[in-house]
Protein backbone atom coordinates (compact mmCIF):
# COMPACT_ATOMS: atom_id res chain seq x y z
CA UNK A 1 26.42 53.23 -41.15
CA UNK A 2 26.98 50.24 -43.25
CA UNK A 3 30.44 49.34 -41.41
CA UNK A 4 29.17 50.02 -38.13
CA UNK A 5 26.50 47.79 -39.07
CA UNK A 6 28.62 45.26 -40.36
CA UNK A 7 30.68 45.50 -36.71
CA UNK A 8 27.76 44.79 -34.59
CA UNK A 9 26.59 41.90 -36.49
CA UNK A 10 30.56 40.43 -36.33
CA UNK A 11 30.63 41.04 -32.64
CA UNK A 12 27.22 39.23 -31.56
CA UNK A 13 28.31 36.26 -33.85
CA UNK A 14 31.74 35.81 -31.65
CA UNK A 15 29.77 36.38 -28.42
CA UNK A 16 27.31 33.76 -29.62
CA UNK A 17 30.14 31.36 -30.53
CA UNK A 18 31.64 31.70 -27.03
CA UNK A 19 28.73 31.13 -25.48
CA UNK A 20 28.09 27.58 -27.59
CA UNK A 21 31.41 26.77 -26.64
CA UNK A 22 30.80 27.37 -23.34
CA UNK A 23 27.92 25.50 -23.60
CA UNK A 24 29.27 22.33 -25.23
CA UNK A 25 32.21 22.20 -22.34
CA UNK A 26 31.67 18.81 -20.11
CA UNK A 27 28.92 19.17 -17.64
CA UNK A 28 29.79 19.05 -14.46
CA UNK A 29 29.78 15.74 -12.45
CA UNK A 30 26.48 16.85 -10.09
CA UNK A 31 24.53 17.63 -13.42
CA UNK A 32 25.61 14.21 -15.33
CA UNK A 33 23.64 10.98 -15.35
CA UNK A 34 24.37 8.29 -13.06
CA UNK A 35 26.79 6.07 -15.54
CA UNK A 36 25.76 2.81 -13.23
CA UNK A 37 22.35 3.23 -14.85
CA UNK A 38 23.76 1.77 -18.06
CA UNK A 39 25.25 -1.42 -16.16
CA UNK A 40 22.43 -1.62 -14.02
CA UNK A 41 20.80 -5.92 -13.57
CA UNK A 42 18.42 -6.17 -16.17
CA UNK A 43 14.59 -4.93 -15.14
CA UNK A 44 16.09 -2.28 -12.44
CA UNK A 45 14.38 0.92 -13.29
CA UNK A 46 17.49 3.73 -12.25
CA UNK A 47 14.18 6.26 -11.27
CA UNK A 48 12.48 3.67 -8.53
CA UNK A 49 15.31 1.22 -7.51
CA UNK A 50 17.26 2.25 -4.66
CA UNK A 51 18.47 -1.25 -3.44
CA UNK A 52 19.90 -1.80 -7.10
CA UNK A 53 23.85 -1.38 -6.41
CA UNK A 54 25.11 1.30 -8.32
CA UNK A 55 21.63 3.11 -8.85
CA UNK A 56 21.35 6.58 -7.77
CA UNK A 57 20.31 7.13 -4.20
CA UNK A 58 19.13 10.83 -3.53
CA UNK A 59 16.54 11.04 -5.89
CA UNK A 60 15.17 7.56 -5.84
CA UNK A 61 13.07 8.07 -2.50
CA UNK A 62 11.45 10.96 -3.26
CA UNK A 63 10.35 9.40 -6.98
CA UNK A 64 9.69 5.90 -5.01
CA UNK A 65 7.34 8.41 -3.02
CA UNK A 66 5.62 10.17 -5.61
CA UNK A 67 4.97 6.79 -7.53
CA UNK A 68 3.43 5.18 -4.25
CA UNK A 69 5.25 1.92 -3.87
CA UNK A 70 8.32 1.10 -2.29
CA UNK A 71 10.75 0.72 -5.94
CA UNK A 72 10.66 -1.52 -9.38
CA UNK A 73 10.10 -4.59 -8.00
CA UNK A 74 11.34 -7.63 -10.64
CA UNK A 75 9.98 -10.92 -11.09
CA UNK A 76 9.64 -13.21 -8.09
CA UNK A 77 13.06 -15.75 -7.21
CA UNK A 78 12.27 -18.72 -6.08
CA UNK A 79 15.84 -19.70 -4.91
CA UNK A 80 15.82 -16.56 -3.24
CA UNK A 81 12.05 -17.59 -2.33
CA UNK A 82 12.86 -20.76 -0.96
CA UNK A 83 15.09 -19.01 2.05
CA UNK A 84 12.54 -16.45 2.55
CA UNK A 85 9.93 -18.82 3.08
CA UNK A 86 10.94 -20.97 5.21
CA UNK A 87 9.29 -19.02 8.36
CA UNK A 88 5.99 -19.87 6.52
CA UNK A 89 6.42 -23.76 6.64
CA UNK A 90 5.10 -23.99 10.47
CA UNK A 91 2.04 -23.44 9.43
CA UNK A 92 1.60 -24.04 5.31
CA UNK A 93 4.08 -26.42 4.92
CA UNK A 94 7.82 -26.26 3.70
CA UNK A 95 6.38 -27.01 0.22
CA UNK A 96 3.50 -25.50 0.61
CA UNK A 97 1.28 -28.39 1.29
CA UNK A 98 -0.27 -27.79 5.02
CA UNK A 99 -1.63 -30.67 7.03
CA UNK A 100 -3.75 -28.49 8.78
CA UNK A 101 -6.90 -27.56 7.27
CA UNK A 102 -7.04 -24.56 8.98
CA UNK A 103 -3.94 -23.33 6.76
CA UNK A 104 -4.32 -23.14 3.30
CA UNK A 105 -2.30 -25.06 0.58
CA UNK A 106 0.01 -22.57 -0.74
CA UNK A 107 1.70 -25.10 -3.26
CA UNK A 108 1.20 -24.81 -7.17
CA UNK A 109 -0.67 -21.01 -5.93
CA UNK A 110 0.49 -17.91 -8.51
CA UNK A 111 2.79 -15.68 -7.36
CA UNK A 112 0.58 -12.95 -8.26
CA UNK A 113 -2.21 -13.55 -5.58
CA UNK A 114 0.18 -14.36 -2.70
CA UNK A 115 2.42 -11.68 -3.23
CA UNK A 116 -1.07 -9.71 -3.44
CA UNK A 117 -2.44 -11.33 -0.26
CA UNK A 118 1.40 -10.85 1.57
CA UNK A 119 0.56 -7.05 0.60
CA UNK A 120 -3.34 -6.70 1.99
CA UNK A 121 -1.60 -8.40 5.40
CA UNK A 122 0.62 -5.84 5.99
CA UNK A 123 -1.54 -2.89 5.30
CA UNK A 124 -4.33 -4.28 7.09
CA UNK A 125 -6.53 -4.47 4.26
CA UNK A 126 -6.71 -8.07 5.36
CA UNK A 127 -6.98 -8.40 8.73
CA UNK A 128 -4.98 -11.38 10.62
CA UNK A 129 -2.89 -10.72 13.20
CA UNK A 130 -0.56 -13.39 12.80
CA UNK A 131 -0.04 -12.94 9.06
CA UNK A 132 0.13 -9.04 9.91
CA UNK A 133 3.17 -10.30 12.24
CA UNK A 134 4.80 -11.89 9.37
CA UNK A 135 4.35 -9.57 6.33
CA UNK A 136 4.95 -6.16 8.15
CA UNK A 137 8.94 -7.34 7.97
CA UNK A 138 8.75 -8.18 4.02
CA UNK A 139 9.51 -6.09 1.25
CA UNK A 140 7.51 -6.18 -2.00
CA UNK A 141 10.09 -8.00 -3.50
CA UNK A 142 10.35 -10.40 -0.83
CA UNK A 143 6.50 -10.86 -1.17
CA UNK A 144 6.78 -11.89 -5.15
CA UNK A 145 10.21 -14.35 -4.35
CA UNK A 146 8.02 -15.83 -1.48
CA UNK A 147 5.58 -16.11 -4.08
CA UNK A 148 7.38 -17.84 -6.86
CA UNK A 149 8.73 -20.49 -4.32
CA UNK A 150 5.48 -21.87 -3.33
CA UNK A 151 4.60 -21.44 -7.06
CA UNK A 152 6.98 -23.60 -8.07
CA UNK A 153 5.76 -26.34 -5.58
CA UNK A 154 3.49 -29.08 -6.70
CA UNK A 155 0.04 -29.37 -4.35
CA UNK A 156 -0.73 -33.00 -2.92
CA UNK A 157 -4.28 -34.13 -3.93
CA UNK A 158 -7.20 -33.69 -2.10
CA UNK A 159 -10.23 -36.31 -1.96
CA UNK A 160 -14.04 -35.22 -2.42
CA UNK A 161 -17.03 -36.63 -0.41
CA UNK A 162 -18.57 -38.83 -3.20
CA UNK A 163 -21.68 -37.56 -1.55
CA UNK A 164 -21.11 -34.04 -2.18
CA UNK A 165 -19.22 -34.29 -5.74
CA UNK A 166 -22.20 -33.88 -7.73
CA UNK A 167 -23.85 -30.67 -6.36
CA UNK A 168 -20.71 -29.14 -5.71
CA UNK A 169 -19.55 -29.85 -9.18
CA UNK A 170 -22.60 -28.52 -10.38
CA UNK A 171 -22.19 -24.87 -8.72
CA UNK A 172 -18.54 -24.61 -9.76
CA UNK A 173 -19.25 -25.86 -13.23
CA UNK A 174 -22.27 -24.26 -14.04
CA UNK A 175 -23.69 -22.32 -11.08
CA UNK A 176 -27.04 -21.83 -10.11
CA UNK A 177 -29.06 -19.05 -12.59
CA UNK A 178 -32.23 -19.11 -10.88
CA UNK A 179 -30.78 -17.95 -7.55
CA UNK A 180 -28.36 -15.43 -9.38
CA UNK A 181 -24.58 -17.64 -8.46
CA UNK A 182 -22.59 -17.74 -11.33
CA UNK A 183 -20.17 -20.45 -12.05
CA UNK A 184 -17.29 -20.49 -9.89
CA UNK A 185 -15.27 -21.53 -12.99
CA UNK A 186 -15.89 -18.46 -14.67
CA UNK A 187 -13.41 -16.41 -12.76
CA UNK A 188 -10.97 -19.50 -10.93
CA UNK A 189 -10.86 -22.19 -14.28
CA UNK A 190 -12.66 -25.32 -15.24
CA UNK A 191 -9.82 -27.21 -13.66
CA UNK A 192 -9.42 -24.80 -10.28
CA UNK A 193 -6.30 -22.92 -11.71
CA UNK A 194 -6.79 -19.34 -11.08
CA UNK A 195 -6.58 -16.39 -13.09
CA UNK A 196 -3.06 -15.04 -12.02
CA UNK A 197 -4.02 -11.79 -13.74
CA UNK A 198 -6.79 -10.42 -12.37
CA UNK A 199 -5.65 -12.37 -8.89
CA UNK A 200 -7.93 -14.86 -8.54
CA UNK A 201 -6.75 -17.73 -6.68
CA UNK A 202 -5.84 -21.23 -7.44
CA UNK A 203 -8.49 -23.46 -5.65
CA UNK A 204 -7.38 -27.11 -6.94
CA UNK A 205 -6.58 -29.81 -4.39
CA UNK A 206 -7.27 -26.69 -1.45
CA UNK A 207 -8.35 -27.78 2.05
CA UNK A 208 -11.90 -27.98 1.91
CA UNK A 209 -12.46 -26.63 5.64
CA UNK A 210 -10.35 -23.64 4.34
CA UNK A 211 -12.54 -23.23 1.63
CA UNK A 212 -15.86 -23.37 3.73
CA UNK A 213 -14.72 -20.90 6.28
CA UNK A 214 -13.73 -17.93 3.66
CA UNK A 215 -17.46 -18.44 1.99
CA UNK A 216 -19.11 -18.54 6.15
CA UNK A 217 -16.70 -15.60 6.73
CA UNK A 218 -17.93 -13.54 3.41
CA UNK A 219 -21.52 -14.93 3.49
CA UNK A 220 -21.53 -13.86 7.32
CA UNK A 221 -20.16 -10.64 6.80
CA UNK A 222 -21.94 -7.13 7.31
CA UNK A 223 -19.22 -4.81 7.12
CA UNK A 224 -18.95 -2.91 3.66
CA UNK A 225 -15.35 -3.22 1.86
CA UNK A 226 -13.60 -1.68 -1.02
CA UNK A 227 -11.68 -4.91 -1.88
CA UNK A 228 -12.55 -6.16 -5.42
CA UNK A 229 -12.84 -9.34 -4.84
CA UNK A 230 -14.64 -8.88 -1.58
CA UNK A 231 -16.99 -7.14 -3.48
CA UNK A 232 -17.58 -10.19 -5.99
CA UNK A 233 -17.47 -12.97 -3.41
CA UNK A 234 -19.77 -11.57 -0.76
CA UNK A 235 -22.68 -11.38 -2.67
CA UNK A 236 -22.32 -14.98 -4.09
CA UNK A 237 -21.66 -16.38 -0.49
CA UNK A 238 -25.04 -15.05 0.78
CA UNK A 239 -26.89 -16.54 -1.67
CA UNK A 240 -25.15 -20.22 -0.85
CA UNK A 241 -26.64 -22.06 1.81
CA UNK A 242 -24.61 -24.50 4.09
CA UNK A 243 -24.91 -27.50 2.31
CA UNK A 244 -23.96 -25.64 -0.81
CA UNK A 245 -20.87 -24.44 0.46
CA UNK A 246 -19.89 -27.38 2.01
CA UNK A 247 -20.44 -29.19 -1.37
CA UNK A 248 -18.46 -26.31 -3.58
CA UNK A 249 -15.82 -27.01 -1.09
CA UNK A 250 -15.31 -30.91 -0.97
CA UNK A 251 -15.80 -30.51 -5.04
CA UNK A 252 -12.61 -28.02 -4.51
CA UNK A 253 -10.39 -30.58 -2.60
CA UNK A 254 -10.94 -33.19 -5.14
CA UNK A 255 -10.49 -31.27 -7.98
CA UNK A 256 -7.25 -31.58 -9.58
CA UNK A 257 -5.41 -30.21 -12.92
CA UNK A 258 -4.76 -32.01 -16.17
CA UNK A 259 -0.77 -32.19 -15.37
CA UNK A 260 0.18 -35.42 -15.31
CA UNK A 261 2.45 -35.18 -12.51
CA UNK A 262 -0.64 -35.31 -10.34
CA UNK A 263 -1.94 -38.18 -9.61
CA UNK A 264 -5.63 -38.73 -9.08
CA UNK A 265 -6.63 -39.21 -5.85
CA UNK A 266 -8.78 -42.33 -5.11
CA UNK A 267 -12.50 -41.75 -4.19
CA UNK A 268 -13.05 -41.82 -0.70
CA UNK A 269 -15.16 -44.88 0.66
């Protein structure tokens, strides 16, 4: 019993050892990972970049798919930018600096919020049918090298209405407590920055028409929305009244940053 014992146990060991041999053999190709993912431009993710050359394309889609969004998307180029916005200068400028009040400044703006707003267009989120037009046709990475472009661009400065400075300096610096409107500054900067971040925009040296149309548009508005920062601006609109928002807004124009290549606009007559 003790040989045949002795047998068995010999036998299993070789059949084991064939089968780790087997086992260790090269994979085949189909099973092996894609080798360009080593080589790949630095930030590509090899699971959700598809337009990466060299990344693997079968599987990408369906992982793209399952993640919701359209691939890795890398920082915003604003060379890249520059060529990809220049359907945008007919109406903000080719620096970013409109002449028409009706189109906002896009210069010196993070490449956060307009990559952001680029995105809203083109689901609909944010209705407009002309900027619909325009972003349905951009990728997500187009949106952020658009963005970087005009975030690279320096914005003109504006001039405030001496008449209004005060007041609207007032509301942006300090808000008004007894009529619940916080301080605009709290969320967009004492100097009108922005909060790339969280995407709030930059509102230094912006059109002040622009400015008083989005508050009439949200203080105006009836129709419930699951925007965030519909949610926060709403409420504070409704409790401005017109000379308020007109104020806020000509305080917004004249506002300008501490970077010296700014200069300060003069004070209009």
């Amino acid at each position: 019993m003790t040989f045949r014992h002795a047998a068995a146990a010999i036998t299993a060991m070789l059949l084991m050892s064939t089968a780790a041999a087997q086992s260790a053999s090269p994979a085949k190709p189909a099973s092996t990972p894609a080798p360009a993912a080593t080589t790949a431009k630095p930030g590509a993710n090899a699971a959700t970049d598809p337009a990466t050359p060299g990344m693997p394309q079968a599987a990408a889609p369906a992982v793209a798919a399952a993640a919701g969004h359209e691939g890795a998307v890398k920082p915003g180029d604003a060379t890249a930018g520059q060529g990809k916005a220049a359907v945008c200068g007919a109406c903000h400028g080719m620096d970013g600096n409109s002449t028409d009040p009706a189109n906002p400044r896009l210069a010196g703006q993070s490449e956060q919020y307009i990559a952001a707003q680029l995105g809203d267009f083109k689901s609909g989120k944010r209705m407009n049918p002309i900027m619909q037009g325009f972003a349905s046709a951009l990728s997500e990475q187009d949106m952020h090298d658009i963005g970087a472009y005009f975030a690279t661009q320096t914005p003109l400065p504006g001039v405030a209405d001496q008449a209004l400075v005060e007041q609207g300096g007032t509301l942006y610096r300090e808000g008004d407590t007894a009529r619940g409107i916080p301080a605009c500054m709290a969320c967009h900067g004492p100097d009108g920055a922005g909060n790339p971040g969280a995407h709030y925009p930059r509102l230094t040296s912006q059109h002040s028409k622009y400015v008083e149309a989005r508050l009439k548009a949200w203080k105006e508005s009836t129709t419930p929305s699951d925007d965030a920062h519909t949610k926060i601006m709403m409420p504070i609109a409704q409790k401005l009244d017109d000379k308020d928002i007109a104020a806020v807004a000509s305080y917004l124009e004249g506002l300008h940053t501490n970077d010296p290549s700014q200069a300060t606009a003069p004070a209009s007559p």
